[in-house]
PDB file of N, CA and C in Angstrom:
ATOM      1  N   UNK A   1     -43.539  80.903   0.606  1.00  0.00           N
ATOM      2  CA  UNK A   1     -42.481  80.915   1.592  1.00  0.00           C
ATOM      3  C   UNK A   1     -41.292  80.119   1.047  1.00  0.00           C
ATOM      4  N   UNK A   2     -39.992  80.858   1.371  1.00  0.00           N
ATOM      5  CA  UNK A   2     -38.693  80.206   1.152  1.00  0.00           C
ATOM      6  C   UNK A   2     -37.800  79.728   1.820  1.00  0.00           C
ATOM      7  N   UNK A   3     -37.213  78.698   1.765  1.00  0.00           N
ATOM      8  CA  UNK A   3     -36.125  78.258   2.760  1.00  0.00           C
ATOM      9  C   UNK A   3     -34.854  78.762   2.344  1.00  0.00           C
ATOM     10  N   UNK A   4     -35.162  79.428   1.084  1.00  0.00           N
ATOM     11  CA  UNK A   4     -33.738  80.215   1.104  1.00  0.00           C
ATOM     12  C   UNK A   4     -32.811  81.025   1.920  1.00  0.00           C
ATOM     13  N   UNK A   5     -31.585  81.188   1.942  1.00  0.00           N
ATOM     14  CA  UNK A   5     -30.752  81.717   2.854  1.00  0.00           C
ATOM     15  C   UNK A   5     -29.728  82.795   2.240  1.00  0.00           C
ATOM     16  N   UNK A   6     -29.358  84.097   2.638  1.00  0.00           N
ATOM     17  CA  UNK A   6     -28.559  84.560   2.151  1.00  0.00           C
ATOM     18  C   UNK A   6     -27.577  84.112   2.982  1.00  0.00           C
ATOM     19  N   UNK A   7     -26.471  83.618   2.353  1.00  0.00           N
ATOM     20  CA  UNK A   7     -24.838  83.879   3.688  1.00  0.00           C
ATOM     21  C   UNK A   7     -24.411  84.884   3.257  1.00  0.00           C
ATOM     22  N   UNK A   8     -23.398  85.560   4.265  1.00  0.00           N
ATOM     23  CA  UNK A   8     -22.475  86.153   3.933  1.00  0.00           C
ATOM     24  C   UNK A   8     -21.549  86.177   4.645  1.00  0.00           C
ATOM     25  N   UNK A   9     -20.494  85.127   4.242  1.00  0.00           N
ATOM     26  CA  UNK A   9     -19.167  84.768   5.287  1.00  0.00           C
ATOM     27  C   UNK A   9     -18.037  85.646   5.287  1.00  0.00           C
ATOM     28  N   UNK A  10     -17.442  85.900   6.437  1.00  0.00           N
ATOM     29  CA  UNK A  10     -16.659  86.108   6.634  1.00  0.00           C
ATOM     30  C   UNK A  10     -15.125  85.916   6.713  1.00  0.00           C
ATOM     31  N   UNK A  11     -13.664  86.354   6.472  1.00  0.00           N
ATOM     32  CA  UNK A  11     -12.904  85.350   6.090  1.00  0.00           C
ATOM     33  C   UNK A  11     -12.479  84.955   7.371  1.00  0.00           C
ATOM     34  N   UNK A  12     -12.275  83.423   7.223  1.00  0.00           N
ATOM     35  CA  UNK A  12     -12.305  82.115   7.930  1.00  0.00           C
ATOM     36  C   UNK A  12     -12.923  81.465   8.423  1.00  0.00           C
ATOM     37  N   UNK A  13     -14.868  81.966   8.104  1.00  0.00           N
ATOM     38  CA  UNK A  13     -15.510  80.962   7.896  1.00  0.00           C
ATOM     39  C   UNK A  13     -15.630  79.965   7.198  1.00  0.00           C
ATOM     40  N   UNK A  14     -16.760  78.907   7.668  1.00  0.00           N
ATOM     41  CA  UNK A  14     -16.556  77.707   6.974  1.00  0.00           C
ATOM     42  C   UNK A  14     -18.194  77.671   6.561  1.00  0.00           C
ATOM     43  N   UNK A  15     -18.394  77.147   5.077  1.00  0.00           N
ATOM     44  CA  UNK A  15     -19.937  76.676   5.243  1.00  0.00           C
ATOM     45  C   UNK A  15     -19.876  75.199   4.557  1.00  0.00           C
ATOM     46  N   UNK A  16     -20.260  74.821   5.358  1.00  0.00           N
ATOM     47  CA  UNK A  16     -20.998  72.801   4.371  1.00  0.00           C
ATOM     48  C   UNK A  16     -22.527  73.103   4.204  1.00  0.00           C
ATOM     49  N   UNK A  17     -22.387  72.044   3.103  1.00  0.00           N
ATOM     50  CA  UNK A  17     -23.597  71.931   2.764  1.00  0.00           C
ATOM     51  C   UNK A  17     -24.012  70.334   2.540  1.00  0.00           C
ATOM     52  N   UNK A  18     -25.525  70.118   1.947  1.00  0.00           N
ATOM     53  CA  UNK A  18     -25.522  69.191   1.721  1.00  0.00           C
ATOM     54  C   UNK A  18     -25.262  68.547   0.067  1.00  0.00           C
ATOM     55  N   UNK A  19     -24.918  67.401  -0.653  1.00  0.00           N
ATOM     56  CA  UNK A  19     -24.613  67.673  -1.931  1.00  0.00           C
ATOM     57  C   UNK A  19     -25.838  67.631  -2.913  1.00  0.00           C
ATOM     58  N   UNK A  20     -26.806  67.453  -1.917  1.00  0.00           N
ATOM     59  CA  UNK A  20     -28.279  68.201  -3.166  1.00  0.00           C
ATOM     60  C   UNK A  20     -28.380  69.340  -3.466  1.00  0.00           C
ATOM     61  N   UNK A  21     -27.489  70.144  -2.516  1.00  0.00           N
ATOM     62  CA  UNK A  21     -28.219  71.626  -2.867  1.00  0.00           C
ATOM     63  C   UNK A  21     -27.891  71.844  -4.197  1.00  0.00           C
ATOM     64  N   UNK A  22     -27.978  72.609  -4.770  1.00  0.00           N
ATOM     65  CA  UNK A  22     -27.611  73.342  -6.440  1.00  0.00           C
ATOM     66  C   UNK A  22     -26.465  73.444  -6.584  1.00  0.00           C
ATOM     67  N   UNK A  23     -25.628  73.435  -7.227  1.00  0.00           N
ATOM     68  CA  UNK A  23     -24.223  74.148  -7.231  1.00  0.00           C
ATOM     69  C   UNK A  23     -23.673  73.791  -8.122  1.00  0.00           C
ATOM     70  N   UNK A  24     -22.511  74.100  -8.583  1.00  0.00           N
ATOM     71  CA  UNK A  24     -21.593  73.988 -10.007  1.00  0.00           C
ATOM     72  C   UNK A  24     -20.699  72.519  -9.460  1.00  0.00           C
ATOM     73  N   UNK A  25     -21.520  71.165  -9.243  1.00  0.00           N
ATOM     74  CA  UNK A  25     -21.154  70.395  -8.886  1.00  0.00           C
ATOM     75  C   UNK A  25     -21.613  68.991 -10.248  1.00  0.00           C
ATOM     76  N   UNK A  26     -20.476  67.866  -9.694  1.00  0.00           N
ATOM     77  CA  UNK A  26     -21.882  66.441 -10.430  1.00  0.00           C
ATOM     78  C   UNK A  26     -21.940  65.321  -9.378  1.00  0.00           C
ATOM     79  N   UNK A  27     -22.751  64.488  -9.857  1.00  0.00           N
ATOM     80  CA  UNK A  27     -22.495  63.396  -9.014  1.00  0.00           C
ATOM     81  C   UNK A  27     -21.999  62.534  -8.709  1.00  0.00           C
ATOM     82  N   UNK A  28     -21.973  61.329  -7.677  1.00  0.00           N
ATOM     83  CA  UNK A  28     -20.666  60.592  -7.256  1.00  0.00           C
ATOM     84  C   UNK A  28     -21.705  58.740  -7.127  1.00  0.00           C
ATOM     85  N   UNK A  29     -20.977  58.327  -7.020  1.00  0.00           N
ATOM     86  CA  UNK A  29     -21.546  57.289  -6.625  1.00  0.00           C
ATOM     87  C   UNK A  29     -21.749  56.727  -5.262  1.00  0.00           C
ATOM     88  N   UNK A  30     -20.058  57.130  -4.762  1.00  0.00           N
ATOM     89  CA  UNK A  30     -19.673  56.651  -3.276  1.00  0.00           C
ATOM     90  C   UNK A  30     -19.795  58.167  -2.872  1.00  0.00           C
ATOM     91  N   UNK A  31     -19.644  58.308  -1.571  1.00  0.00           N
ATOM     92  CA  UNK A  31     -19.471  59.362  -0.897  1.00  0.00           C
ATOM     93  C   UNK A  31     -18.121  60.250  -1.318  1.00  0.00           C
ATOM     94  N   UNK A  32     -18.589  61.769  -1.274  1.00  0.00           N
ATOM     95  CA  UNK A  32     -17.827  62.130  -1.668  1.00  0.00           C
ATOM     96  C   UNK A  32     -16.988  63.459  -0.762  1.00  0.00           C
ATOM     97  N   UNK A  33     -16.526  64.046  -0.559  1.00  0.00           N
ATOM     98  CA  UNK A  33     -15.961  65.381   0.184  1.00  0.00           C
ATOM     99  C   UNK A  33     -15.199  66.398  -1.405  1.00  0.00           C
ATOM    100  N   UNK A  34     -15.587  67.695  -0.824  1.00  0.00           N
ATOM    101  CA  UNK A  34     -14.963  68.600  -2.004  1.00  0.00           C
ATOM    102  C   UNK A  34     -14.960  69.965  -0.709  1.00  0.00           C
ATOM    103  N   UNK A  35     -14.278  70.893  -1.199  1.00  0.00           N
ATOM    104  CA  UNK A  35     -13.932  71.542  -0.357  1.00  0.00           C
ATOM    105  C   UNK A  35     -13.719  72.871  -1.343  1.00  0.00           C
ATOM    106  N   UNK A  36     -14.792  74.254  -1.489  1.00  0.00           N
ATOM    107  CA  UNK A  36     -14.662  74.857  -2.134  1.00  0.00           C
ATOM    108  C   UNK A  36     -14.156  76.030  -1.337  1.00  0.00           C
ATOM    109  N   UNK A  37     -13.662  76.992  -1.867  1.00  0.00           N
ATOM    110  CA  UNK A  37     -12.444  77.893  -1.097  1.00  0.00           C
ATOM    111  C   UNK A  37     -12.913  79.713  -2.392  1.00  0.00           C
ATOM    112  N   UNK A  38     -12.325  80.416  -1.397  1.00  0.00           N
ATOM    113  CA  UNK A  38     -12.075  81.571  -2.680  1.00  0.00           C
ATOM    114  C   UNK A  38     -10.619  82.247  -2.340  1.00  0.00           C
ATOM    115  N   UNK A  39      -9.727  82.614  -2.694  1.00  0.00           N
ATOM    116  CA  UNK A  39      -8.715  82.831  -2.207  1.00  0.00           C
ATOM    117  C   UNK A  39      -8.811  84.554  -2.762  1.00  0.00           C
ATOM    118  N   UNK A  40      -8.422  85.380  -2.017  1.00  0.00           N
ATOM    119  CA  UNK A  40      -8.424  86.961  -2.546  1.00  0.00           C
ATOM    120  C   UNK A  40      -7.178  87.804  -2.340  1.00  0.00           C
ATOM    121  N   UNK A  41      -6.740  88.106  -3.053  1.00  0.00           N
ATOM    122  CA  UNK A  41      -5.361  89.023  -3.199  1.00  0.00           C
ATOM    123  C   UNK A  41      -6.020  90.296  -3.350  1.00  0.00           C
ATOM    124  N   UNK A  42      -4.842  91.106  -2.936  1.00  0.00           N
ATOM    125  CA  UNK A  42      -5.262  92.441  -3.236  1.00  0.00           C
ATOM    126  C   UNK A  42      -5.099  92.960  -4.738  1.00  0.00           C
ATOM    127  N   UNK A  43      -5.262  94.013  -5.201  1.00  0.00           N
ATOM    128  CA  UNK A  43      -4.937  94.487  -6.843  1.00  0.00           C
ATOM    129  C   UNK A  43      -6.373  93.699  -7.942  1.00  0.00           C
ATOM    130  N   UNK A  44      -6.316  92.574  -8.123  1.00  0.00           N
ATOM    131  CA  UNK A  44      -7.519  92.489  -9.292  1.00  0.00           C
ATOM    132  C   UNK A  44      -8.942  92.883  -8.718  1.00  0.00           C
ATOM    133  N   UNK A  45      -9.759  93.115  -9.565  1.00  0.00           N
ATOM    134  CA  UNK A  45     -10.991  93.698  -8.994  1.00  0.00           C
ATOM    135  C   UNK A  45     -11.732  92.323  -9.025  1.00  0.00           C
ATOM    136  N   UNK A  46     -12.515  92.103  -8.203  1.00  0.00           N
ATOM    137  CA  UNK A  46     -13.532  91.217  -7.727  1.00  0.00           C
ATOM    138  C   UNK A  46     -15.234  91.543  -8.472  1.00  0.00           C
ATOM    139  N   UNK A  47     -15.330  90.840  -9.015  1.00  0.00           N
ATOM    140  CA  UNK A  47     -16.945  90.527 -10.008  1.00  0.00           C
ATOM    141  C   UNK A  47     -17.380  89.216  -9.187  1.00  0.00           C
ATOM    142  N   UNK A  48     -18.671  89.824  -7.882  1.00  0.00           N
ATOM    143  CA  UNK A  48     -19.194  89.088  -6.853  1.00  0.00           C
ATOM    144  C   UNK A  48     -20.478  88.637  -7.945  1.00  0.00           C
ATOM    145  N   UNK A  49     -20.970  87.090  -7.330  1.00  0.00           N
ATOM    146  CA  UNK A  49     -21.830  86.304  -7.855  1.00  0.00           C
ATOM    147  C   UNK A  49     -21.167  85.680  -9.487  1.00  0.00           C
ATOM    148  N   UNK A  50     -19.919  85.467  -9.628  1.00  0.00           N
ATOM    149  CA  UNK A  50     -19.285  85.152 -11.027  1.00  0.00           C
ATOM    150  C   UNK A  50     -18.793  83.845 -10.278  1.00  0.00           C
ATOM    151  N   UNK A  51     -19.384  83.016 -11.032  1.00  0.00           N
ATOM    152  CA  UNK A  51     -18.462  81.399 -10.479  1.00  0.00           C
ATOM    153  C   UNK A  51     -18.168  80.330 -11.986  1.00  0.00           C
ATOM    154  N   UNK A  52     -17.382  80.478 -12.253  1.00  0.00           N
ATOM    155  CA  UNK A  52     -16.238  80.033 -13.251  1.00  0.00           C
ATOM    156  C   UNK A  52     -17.245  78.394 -13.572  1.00  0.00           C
ATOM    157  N   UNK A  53     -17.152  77.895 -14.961  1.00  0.00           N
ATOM    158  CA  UNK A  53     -17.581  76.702 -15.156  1.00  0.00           C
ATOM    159  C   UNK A  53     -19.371  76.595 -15.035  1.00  0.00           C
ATOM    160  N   UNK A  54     -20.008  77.413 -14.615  1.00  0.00           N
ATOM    161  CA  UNK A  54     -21.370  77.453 -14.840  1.00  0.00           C
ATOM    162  C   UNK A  54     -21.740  77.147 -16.109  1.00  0.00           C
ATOM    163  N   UNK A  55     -21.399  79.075 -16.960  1.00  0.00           N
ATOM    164  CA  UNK A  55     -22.397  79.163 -18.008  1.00  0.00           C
ATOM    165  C   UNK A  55     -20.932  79.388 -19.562  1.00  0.00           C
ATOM    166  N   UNK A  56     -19.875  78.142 -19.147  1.00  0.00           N
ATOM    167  CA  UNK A  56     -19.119  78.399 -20.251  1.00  0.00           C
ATOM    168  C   UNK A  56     -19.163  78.645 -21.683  1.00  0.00           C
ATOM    169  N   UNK A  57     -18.217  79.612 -22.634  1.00  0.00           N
ATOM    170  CA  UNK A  57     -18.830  79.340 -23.826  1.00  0.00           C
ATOM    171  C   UNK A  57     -18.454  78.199 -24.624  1.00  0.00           C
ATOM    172  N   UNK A  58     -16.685  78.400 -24.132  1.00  0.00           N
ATOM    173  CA  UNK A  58     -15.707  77.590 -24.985  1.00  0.00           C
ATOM    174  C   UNK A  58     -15.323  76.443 -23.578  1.00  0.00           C
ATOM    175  N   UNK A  59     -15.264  75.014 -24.002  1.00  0.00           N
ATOM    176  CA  UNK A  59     -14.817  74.481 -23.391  1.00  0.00           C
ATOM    177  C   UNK A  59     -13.799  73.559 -23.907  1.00  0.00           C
ATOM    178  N   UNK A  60     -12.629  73.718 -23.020  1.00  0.00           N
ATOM    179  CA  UNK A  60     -11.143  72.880 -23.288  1.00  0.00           C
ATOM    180  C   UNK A  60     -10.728  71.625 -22.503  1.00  0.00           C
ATOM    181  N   UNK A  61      -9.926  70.788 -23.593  1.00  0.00           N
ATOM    182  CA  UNK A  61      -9.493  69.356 -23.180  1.00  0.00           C
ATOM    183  C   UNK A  61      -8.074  69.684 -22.095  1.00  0.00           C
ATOM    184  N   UNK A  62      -8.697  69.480 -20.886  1.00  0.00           N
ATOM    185  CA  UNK A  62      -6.937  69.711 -20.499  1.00  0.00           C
ATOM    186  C   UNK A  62      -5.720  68.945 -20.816  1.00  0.00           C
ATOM    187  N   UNK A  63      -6.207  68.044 -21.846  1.00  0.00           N
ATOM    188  CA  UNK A  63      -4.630  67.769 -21.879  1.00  0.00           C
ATOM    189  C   UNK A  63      -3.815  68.240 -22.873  1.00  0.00           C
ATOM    190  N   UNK A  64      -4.607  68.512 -23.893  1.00  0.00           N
ATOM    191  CA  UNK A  64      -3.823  69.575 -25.017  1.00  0.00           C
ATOM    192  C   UNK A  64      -4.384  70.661 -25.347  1.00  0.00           C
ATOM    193  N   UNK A  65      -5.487  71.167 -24.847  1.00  0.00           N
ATOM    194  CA  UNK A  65      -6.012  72.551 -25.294  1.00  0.00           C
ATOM    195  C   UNK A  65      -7.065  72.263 -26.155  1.00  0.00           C
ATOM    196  N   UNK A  66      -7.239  71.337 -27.233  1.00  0.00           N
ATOM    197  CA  UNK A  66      -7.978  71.758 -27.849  1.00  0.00           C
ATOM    198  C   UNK A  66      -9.295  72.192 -27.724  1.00  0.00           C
ATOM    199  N   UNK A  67     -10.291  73.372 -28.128  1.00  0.00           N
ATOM    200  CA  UNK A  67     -11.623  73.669 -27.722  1.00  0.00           C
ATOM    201  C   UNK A  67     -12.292  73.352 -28.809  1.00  0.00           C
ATOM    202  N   UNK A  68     -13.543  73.006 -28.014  1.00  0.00           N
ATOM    203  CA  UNK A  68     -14.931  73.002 -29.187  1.00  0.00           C
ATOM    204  C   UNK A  68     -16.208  73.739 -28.204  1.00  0.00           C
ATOM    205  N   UNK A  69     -17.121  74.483 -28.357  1.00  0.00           N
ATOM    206  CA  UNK A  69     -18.161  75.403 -28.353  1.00  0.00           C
ATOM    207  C   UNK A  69     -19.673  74.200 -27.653  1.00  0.00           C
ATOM    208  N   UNK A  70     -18.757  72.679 -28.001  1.00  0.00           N
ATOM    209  CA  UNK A  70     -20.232  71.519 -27.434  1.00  0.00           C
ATOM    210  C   UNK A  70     -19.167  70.880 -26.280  1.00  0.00           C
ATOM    211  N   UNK A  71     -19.953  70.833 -25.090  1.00  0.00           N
ATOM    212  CA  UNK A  71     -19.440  70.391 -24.190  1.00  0.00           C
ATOM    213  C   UNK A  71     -19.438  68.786 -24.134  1.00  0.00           C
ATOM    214  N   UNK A  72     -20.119  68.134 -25.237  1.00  0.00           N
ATOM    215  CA  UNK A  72     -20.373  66.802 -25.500  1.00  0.00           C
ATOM    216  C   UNK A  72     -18.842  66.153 -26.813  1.00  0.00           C
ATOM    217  N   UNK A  73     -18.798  67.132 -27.268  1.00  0.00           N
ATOM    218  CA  UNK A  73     -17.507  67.221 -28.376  1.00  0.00           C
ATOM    219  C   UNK A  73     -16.523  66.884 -27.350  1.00  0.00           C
ATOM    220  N   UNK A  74     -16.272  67.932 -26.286  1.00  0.00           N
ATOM    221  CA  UNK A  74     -14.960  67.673 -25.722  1.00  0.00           C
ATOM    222  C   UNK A  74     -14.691  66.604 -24.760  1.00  0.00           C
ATOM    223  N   UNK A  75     -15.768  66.327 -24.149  1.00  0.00           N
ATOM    224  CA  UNK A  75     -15.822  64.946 -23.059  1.00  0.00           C
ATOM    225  C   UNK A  75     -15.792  63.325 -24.541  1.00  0.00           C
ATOM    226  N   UNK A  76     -15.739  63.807 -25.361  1.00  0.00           N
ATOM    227  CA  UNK A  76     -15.321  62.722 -26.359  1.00  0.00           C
ATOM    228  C   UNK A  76     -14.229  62.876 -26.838  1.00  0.00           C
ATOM    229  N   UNK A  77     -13.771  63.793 -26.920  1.00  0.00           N
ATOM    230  CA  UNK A  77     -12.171  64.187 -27.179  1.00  0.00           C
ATOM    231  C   UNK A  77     -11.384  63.802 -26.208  1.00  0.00           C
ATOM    232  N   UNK A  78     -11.507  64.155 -25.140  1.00  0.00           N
ATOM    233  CA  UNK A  78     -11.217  63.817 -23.992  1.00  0.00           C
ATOM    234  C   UNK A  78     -10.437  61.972 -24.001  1.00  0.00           C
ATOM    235  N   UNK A  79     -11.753  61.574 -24.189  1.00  0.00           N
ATOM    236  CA  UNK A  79     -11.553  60.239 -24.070  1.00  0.00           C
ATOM    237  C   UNK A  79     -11.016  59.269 -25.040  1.00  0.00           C
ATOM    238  N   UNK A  80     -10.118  60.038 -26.305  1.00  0.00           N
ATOM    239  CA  UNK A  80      -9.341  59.849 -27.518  1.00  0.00           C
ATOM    240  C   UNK A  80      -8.179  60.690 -27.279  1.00  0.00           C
ATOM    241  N   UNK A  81      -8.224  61.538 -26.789  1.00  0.00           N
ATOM    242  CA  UNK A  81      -6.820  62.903 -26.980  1.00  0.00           C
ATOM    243  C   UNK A  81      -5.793  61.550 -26.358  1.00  0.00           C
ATOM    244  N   UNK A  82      -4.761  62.298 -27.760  1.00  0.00           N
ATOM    245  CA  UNK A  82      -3.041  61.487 -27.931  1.00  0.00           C
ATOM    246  C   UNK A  82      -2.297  61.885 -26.440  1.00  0.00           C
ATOM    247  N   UNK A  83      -2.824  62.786 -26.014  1.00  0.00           N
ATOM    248  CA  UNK A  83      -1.833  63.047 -24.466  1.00  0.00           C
ATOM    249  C   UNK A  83      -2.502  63.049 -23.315  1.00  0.00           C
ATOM    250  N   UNK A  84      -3.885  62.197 -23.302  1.00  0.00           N
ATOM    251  CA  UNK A  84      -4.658  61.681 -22.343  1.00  0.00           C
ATOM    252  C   UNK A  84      -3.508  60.799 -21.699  1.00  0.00           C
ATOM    253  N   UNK A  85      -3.496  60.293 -20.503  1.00  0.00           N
ATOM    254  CA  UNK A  85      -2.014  59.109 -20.222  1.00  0.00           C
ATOM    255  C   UNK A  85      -3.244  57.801 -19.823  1.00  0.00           C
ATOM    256  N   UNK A  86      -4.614  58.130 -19.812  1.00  0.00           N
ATOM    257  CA  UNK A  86      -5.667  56.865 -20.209  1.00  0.00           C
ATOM    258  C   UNK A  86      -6.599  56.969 -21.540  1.00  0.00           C
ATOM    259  N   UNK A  87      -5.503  57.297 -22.362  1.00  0.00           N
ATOM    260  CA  UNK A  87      -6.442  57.429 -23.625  1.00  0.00           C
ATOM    261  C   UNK A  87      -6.558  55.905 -23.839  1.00  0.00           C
ATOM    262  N   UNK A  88      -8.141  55.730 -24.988  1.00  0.00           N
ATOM    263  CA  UNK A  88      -8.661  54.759 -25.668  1.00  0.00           C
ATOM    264  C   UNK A  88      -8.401  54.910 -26.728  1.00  0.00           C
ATOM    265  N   UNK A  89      -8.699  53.364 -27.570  1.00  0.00           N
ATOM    266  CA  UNK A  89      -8.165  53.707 -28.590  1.00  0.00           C
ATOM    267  C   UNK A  89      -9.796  53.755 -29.962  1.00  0.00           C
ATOM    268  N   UNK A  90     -10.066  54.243 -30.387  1.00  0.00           N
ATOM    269  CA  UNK A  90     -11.341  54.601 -31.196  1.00  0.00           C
ATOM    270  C   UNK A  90     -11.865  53.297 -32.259  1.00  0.00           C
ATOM    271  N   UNK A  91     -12.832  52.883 -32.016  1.00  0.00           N
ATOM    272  CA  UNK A  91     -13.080  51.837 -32.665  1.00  0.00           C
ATOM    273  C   UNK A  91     -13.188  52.032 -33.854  1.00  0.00           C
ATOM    274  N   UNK A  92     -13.072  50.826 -35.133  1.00  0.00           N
ATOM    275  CA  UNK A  92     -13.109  50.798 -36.126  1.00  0.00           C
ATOM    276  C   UNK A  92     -14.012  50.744 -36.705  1.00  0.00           C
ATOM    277  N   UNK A  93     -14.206  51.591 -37.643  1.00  0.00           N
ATOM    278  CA  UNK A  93     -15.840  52.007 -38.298  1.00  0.00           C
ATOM    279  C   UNK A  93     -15.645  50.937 -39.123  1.00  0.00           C
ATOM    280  N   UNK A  94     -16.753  50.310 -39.494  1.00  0.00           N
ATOM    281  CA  UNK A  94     -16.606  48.924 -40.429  1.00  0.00           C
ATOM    282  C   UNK A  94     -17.301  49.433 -41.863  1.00  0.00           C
TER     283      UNK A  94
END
């Protein structure tokens, strides 16, 4: 037996959840609120069950673009990139 649920909302429903459930989320320390949305225009075609940031291949530094293929590469880039406006500065290999 499952406690699973299908929804299927309607537009201007609302669904909360709790932040254990599964989702393309991370964690917080303090309490947190996020508020996920889908917005739909007419003209592009819609690919249902596709949610962006799951199963990426390439992942990018937003502050200058650069990509690397390891999602561990770029959260270290990240935290060196010249147009971070809290960049660190990289310690000295001795």
């Amino acid at each position: 037996m499952t406690k699973a649920k299908i929804l299927e909302p309607r537009p201007g429903d609302a669904v909360l959840f709790r932040a254990v459930l599964i989702h393309c989320g991370t964690t917080y320390d303090d309490d947190n609120y996020r508020l996920h949305g889908y917005v739909t225009v007419l003209g592009p075609a819609f690919e249902p069950d596709v949610v962006a940031g799951v199963n990426e291949k390439v992942f990018t530094c937003q502050y200058c673009g650069f990509q690397d293929t390891a999602l561990s590469a770029i959260r270290q880039h990240r935290i060196y990139c010249s147009k971070n406006p809290k960049q660190r500065t990289r310690p000295k290999v001795k």
